[in-house]
C-alpha atoms as a PDB file:
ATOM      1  CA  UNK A   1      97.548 107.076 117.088  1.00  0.00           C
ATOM      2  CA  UNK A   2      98.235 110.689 117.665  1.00  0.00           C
ATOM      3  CA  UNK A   3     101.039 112.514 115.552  1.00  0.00           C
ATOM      4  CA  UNK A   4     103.345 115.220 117.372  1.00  0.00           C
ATOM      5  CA  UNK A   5     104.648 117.588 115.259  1.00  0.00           C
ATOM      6  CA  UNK A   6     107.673 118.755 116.729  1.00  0.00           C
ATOM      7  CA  UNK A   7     112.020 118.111 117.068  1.00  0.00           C
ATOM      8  CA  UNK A   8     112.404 115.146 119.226  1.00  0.00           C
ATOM      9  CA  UNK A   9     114.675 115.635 122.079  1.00  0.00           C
ATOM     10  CA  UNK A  10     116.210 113.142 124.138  1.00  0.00           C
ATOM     11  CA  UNK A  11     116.562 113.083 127.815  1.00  0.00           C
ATOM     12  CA  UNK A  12     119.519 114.830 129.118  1.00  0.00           C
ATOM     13  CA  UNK A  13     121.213 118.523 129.025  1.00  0.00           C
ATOM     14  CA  UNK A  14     118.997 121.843 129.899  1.00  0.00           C
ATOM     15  CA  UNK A  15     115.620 120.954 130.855  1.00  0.00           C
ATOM     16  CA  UNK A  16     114.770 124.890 131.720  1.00  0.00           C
ATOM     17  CA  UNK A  17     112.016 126.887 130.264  1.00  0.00           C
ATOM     18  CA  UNK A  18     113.036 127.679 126.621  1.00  0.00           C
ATOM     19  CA  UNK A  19     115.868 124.195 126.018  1.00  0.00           C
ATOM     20  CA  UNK A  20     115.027 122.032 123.623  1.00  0.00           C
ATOM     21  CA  UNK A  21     113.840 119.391 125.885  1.00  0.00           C
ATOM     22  CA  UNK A  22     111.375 121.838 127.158  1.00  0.00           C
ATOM     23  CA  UNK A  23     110.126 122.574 123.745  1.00  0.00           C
ATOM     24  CA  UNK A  24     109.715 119.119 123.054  1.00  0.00           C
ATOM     25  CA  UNK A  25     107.483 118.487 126.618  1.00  0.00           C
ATOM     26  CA  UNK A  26     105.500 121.258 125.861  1.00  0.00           C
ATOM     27  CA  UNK A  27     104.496 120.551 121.995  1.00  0.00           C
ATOM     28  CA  UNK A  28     103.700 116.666 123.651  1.00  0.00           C
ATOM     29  CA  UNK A  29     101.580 118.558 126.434  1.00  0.00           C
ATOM     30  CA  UNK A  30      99.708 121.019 123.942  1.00  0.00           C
ATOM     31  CA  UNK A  31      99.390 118.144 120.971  1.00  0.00           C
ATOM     32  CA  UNK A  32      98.314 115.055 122.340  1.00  0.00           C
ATOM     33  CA  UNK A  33      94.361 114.612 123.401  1.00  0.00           C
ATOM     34  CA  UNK A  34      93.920 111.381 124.186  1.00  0.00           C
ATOM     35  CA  UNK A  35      92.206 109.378 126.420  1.00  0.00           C
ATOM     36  CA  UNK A  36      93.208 109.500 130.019  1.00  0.00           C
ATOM     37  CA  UNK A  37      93.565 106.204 131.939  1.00  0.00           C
ATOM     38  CA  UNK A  38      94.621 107.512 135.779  1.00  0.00           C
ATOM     39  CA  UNK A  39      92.603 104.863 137.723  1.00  0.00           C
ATOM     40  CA  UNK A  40      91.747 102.014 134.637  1.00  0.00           C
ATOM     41  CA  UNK A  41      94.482  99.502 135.519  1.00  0.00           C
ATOM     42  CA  UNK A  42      97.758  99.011 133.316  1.00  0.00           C
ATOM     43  CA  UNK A  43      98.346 100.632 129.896  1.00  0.00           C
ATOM     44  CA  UNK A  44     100.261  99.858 127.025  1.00  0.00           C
ATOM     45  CA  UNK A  45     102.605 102.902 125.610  1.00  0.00           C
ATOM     46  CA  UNK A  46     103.656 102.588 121.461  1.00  0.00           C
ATOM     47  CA  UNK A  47     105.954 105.304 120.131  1.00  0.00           C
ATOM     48  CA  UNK A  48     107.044 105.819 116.967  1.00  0.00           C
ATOM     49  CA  UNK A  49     110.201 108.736 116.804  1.00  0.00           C
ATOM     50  CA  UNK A  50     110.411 110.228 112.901  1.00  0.00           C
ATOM     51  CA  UNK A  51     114.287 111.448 112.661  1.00  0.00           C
ATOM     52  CA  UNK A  52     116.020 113.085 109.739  1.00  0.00           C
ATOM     53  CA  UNK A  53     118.907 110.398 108.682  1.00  0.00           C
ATOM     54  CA  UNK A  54     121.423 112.759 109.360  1.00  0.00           C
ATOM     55  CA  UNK A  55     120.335 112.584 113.595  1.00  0.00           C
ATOM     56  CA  UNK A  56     120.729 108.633 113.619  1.00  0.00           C
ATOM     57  CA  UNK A  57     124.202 106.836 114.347  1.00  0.00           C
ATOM     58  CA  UNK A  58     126.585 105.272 116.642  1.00  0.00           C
ATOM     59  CA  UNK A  59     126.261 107.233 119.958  1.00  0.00           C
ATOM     60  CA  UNK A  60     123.625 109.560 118.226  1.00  0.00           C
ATOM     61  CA  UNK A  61     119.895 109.633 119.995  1.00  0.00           C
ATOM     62  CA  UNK A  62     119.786 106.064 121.356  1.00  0.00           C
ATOM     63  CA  UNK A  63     115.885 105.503 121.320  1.00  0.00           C
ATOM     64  CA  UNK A  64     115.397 105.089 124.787  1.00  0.00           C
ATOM     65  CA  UNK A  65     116.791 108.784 125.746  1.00  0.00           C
ATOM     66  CA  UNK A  66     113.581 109.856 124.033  1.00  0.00           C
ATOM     67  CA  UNK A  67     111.105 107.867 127.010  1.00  0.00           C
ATOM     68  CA  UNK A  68     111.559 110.328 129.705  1.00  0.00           C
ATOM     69  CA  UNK A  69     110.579 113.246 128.084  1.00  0.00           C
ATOM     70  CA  UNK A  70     107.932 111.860 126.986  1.00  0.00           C
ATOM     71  CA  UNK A  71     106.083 109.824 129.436  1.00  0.00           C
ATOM     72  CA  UNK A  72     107.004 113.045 131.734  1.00  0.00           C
ATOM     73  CA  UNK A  73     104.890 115.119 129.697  1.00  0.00           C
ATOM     74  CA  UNK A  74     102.061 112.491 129.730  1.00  0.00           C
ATOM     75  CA  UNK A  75     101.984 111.923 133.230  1.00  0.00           C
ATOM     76  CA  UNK A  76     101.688 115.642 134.110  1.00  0.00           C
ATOM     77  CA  UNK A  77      99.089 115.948 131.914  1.00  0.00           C
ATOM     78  CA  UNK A  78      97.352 113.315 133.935  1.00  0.00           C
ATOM     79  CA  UNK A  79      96.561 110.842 131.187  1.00  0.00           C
ATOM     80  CA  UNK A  80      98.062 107.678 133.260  1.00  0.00           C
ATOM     81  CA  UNK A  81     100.382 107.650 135.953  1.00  0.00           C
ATOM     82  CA  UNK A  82     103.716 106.072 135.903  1.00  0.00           C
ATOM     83  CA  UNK A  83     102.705 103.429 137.659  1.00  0.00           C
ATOM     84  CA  UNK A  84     100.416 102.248 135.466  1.00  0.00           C
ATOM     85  CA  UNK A  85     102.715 101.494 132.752  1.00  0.00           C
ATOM     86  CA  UNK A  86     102.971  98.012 131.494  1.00  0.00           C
ATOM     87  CA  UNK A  87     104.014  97.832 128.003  1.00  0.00           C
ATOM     88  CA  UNK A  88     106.337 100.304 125.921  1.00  0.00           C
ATOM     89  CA  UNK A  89     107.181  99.824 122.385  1.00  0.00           C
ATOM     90  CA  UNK A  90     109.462 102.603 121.185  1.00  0.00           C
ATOM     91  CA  UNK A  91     110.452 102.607 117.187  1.00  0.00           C
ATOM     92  CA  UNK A  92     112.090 104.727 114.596  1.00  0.00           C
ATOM     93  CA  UNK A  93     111.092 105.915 111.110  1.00  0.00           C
ATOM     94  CA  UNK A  94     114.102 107.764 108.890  1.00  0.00           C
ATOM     95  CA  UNK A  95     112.125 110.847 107.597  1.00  0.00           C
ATOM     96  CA  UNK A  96     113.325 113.065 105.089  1.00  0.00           C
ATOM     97  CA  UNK A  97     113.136 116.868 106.802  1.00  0.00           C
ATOM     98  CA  UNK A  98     113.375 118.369 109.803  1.00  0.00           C
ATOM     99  CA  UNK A  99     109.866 119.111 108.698  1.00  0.00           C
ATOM    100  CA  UNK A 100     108.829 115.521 109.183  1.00  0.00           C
ATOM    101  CA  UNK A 101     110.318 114.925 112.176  1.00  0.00           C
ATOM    102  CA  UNK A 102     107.979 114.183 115.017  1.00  0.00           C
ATOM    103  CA  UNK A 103     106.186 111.657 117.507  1.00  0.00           C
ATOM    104  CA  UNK A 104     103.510 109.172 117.073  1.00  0.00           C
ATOM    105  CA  UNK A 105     102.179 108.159 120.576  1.00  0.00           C
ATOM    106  CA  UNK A 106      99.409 105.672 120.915  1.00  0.00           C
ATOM    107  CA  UNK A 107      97.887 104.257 124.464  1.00  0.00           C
ATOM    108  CA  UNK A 108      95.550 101.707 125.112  1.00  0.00           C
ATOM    109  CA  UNK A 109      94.250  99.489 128.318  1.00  0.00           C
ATOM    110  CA  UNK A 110      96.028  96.648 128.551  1.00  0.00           C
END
């Protein structure tokens, strides 16, 4: 499992150089160095999102608003392509600061 240090962002609003959302794509794109799978068959995608408490309520960053982004920034990075994907798990852990907010991705055959 790789760790992401960065604000998660959910899909939707600006997605031009310099938004949020394109902050978030680009820390995925530069952070994560794992194994690429174009051409091995189906994978299976885990995620784990680490929000502040205050970023988590009714109508506030449903969990899957936070896919896109991310499996966008995976699959033009070339580590699988979209229609390899077989599996997602998505998850959330309550963190304490912005500070530990972040992304946990892990990938494996499946």
């Amino acid at each position: 499992m790789i760790k992401i240090r960065t604000t998660p962002v959910t899909f939707g609003g600006p997605t031009s150089e310099g938004s949020p959302y394109w902050r978030f794509k680009t820390a995925i794109k530069t952070q994560y160095s794992g194994e690429r799978f174009l051409g091995k068959g189906e994978v299976a995608l885990a995620f784990t999102i680490y929000l502040q408490r205050s970023r988590v309520g009714p109508d506030r960053n449903d969990l899957d608003n936070f896919l896109k982004p991310v499996i966008d920034a995976l699959c033009e990075e070339g580590y699988f392509g979209e229609e390899q994907i077989g599996e997602i798990s998505i998850s959330r852990s309550i963190v304490d600061s912005a500070a530990d907010e972040g992304l946990a991705i892990e990938i494996s055959r499946r």
